[in-house]
Protein backbone atom coordinates (compact mmCIF):
# COMPACT_ATOMS: atom_id res chain seq x y z
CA UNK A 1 0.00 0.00 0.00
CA UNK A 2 1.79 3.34 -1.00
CA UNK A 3 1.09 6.13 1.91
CA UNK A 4 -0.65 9.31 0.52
CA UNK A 5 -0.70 11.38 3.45
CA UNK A 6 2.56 12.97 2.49
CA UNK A 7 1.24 14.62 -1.19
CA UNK A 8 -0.94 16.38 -2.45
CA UNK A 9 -2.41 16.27 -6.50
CA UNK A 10 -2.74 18.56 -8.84
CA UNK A 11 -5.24 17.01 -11.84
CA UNK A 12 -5.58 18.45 -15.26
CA UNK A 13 -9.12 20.10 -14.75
CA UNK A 14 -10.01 23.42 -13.87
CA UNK A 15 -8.31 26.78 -14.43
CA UNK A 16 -5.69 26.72 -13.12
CA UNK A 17 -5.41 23.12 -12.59
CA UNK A 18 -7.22 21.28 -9.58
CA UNK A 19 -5.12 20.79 -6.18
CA UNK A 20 -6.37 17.71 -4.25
CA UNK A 21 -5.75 18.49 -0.75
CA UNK A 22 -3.68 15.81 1.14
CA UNK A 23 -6.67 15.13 3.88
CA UNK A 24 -8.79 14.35 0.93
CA UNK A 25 -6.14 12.34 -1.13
CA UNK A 26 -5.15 9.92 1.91
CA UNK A 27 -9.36 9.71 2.18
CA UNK A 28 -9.29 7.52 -0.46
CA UNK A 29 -9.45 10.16 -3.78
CA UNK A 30 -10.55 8.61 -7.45
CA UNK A 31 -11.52 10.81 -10.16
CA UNK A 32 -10.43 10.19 -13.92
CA UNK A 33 -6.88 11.25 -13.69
CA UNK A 34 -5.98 9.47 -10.15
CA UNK A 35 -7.24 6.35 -8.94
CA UNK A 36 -5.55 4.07 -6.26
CA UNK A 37 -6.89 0.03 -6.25
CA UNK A 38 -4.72 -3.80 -5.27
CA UNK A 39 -2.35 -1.39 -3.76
CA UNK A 40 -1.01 0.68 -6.60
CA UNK A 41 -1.85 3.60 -7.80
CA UNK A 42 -2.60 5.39 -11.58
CA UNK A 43 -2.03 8.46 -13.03
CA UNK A 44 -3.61 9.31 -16.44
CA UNK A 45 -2.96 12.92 -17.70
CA UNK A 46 -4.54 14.06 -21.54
CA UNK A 47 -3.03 16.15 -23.67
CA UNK A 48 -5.93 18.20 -23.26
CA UNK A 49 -5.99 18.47 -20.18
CA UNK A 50 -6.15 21.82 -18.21
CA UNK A 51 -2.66 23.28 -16.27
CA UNK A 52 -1.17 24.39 -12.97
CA UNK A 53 -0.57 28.02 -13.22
CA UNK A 54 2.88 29.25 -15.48
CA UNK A 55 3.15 25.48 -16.88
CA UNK A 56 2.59 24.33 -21.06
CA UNK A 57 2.31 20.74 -19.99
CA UNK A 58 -0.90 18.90 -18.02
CA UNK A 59 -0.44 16.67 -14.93
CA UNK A 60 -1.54 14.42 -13.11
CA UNK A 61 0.72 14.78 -10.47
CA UNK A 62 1.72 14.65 -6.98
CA UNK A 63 3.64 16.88 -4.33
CA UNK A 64 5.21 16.09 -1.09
CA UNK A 65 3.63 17.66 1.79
CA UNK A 66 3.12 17.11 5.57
CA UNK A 67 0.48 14.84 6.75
CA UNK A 68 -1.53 17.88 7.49
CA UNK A 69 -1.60 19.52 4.17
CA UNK A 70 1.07 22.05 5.01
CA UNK A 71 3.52 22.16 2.16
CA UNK A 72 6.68 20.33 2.72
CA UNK A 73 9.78 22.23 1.71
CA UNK A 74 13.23 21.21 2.76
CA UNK A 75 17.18 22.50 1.74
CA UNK A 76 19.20 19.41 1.16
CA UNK A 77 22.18 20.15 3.61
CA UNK A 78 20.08 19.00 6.17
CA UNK A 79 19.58 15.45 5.37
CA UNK A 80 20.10 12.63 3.12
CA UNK A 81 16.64 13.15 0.96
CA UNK A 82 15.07 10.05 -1.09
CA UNK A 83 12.15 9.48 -3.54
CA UNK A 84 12.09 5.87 -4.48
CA UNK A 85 9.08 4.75 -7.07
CA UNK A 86 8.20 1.27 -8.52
CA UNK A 87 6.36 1.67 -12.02
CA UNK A 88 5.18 0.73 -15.34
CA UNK A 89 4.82 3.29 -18.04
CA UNK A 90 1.32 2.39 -20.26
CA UNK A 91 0.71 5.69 -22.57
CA UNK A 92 2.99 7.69 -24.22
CA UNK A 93 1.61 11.13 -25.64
CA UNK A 94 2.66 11.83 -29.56
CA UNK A 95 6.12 13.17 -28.40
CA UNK A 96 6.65 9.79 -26.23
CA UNK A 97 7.81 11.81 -23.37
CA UNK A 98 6.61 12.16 -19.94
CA UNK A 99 7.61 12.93 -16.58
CA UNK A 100 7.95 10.92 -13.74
CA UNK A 101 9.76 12.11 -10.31
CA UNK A 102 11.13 16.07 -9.85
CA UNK A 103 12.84 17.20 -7.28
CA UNK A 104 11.14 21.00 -8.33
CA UNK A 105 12.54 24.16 -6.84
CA UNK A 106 9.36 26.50 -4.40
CA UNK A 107 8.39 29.27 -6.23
CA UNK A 108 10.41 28.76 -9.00
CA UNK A 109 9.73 27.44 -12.48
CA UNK A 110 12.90 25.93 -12.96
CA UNK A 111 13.21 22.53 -11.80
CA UNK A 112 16.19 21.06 -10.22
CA UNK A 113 15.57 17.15 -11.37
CA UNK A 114 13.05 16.21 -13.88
CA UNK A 115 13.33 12.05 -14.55
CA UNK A 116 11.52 11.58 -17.86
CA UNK A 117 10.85 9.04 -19.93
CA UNK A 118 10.89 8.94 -23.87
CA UNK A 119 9.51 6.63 -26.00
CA UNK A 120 10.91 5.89 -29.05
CA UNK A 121 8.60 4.63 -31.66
CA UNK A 122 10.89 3.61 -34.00
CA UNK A 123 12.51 0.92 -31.56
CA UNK A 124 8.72 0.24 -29.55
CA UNK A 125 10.81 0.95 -26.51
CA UNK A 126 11.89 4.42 -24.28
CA UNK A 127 15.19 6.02 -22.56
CA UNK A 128 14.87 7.22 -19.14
CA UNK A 129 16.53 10.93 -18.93
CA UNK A 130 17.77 12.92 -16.16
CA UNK A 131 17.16 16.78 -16.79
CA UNK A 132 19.27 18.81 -14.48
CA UNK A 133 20.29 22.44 -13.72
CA UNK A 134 23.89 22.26 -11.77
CA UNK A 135 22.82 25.74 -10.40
CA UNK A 136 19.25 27.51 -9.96
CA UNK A 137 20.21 29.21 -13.14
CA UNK A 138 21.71 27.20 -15.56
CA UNK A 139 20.53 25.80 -18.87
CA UNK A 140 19.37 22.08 -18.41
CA UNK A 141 21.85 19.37 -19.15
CA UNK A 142 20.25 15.89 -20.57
CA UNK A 143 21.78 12.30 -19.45
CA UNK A 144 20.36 9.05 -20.74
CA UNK A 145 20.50 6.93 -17.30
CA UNK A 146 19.01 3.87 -19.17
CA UNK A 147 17.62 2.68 -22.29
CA UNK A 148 15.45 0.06 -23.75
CA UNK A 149 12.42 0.20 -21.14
CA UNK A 150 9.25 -0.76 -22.75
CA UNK A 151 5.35 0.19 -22.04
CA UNK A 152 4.27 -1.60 -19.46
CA UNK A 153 7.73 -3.08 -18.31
CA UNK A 154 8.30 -2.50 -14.46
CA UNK A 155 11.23 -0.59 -14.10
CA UNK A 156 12.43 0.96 -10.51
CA UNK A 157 14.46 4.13 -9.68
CA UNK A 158 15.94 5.69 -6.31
CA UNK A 159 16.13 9.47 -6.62
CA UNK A 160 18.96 10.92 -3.99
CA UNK A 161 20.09 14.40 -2.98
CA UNK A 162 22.31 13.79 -0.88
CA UNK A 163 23.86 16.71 1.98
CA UNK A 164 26.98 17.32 0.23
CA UNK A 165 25.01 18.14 -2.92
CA UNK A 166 25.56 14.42 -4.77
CA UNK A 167 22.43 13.58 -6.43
CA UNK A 168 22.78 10.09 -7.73
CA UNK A 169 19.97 8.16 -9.71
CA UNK A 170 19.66 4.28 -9.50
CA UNK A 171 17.48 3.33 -12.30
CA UNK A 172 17.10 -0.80 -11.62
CA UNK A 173 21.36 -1.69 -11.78
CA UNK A 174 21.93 1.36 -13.28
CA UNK A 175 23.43 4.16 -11.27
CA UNK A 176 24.53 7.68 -12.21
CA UNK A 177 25.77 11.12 -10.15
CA UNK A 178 27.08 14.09 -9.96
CA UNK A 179 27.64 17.27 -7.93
CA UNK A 180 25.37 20.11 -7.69
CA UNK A 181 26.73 23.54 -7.68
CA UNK A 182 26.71 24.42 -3.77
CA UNK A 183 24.15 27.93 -4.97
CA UNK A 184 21.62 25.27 -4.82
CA UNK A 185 22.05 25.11 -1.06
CA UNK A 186 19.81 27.39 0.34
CA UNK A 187 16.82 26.33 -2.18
CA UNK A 188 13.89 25.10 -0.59
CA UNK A 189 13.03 21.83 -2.42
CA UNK A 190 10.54 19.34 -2.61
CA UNK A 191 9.91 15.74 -4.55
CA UNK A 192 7.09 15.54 -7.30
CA UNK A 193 5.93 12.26 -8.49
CA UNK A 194 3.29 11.15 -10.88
CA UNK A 195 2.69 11.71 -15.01
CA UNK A 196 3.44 15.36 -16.00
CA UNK A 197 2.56 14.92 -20.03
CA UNK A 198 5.28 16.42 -22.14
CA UNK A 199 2.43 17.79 -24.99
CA UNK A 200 -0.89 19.86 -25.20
CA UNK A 201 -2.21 19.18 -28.41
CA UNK A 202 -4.49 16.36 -29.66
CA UNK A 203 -7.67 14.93 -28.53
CA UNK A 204 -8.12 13.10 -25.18
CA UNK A 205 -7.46 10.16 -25.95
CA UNK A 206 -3.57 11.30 -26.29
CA UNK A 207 -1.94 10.96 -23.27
CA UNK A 208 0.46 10.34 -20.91
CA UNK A 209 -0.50 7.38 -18.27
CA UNK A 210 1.62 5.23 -15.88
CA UNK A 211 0.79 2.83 -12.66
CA UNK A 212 2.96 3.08 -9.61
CA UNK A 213 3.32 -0.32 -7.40
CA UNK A 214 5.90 1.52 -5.13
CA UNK A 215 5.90 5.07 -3.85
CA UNK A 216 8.05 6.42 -1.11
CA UNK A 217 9.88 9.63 0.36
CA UNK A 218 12.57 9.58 2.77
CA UNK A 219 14.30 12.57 4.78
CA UNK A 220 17.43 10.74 6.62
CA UNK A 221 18.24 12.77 9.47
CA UNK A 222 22.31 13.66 9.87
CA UNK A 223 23.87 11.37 12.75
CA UNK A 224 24.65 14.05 15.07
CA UNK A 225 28.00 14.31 16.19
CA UNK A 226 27.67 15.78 19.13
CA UNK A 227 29.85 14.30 22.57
């Protein structure tokens, strides 16, 4: 069973875009876009789909917060920070790309992380891609972390930001890291999870879609070295 009373969702409905409260989401929340049976849980976002205020792109998506709704920000110094997921992508959108896990920047429209995947029609299967910015500022830089993931293979990945600034990515036996650019430090973060559809034009039936069998966040507290 994957805990939802650390997110809430944003669903592509509305203007802006819908936010699902956490309270309601851990209450057992099903609409169209979200629906959580046997212990998984499945995001399906359409092309035409409505979306969260500054964004191109519709989601159905989710975003860490405290069990009480409160939004959950953190600045990675602080801890050892993990989002681990266990998934299947089923629905690409025309430009085979969606994205899975962020580690997103507050108030900002620049994420830090985006993990997307990209299907590749031409080979029926997709890469998965880490987007990063080495500093709040910089232009993204694009790494393949693995290739050759079907629709509707399970596939794992461990997203880590570690206090020094590492932030490694295990995709299934495939790891990969570097080292964020130490401006990042004072950022207040926070993990995103879910399908945010990399197009906005088609009918409904387009879209992005993906079932989660594993969902987790963990903050590691430092071992305190204190006498």
């Amino acid at each position: 069973m994957i805990e939802l009373a650390m997110w809430n969702l944003s669903v592509p409905v509305g203007v802006p875009a819908t936010t699902i409260e956490t309270r309601v989401l851990a209450g057992g929340y099903q609409d169209h876009y979200f629906q959580s049976r046997n212990g998984a849980i499945f995001f399906w976002s359409p092309v035409n789909g409505t979306t969260t205020e500054g964004a191109s792109y519709p989601r159905s998506e989710l975003r860490e917060t405290f069990a009480d709704g409160r939004l959950r920000n953190w600045t990675y110094p602080g801890a050892d920070h993990f989002l681990r997921a266990a998934l299947s992508v089923t629905q690409v959108p025309s430009t085979g790309k969606i994205v899975i896990g962020q580690i997103h920047a507050y108030k900002s429209s620049m994420p830090l992380l985006k993990l997307e995947y990209q299907y590749k029609t031409k080979t029926a299967n997709g890469n998965i891609v880490a987007k990063v910015r080495m500093t709040p500022d910089a232009e993204i830089q694009t790494v393949t972390v693995a290739s050759g993931i079907a629709l509707n293979q399970a596939f794992s990945y461990a997203i880590n930001l570690k206090p020094d600034g590492t932030l490694a990515i295990q995709l299934d036996r495939t790891s990969w890291s570097t080292r964020l650019d130490s401006s990042w430090a004072a950022k207040p973060l926070y993990f995103k999870a879910g399908v945010y559809t990399q197009d906005n034009t088609g009918y409904e039936t387009e879209a992005g879609a993906a079932r989660f069998d594993q969902l987790s966040i963990e903050h590691r507290a430092l071992l305190s070295t204190a006498p």
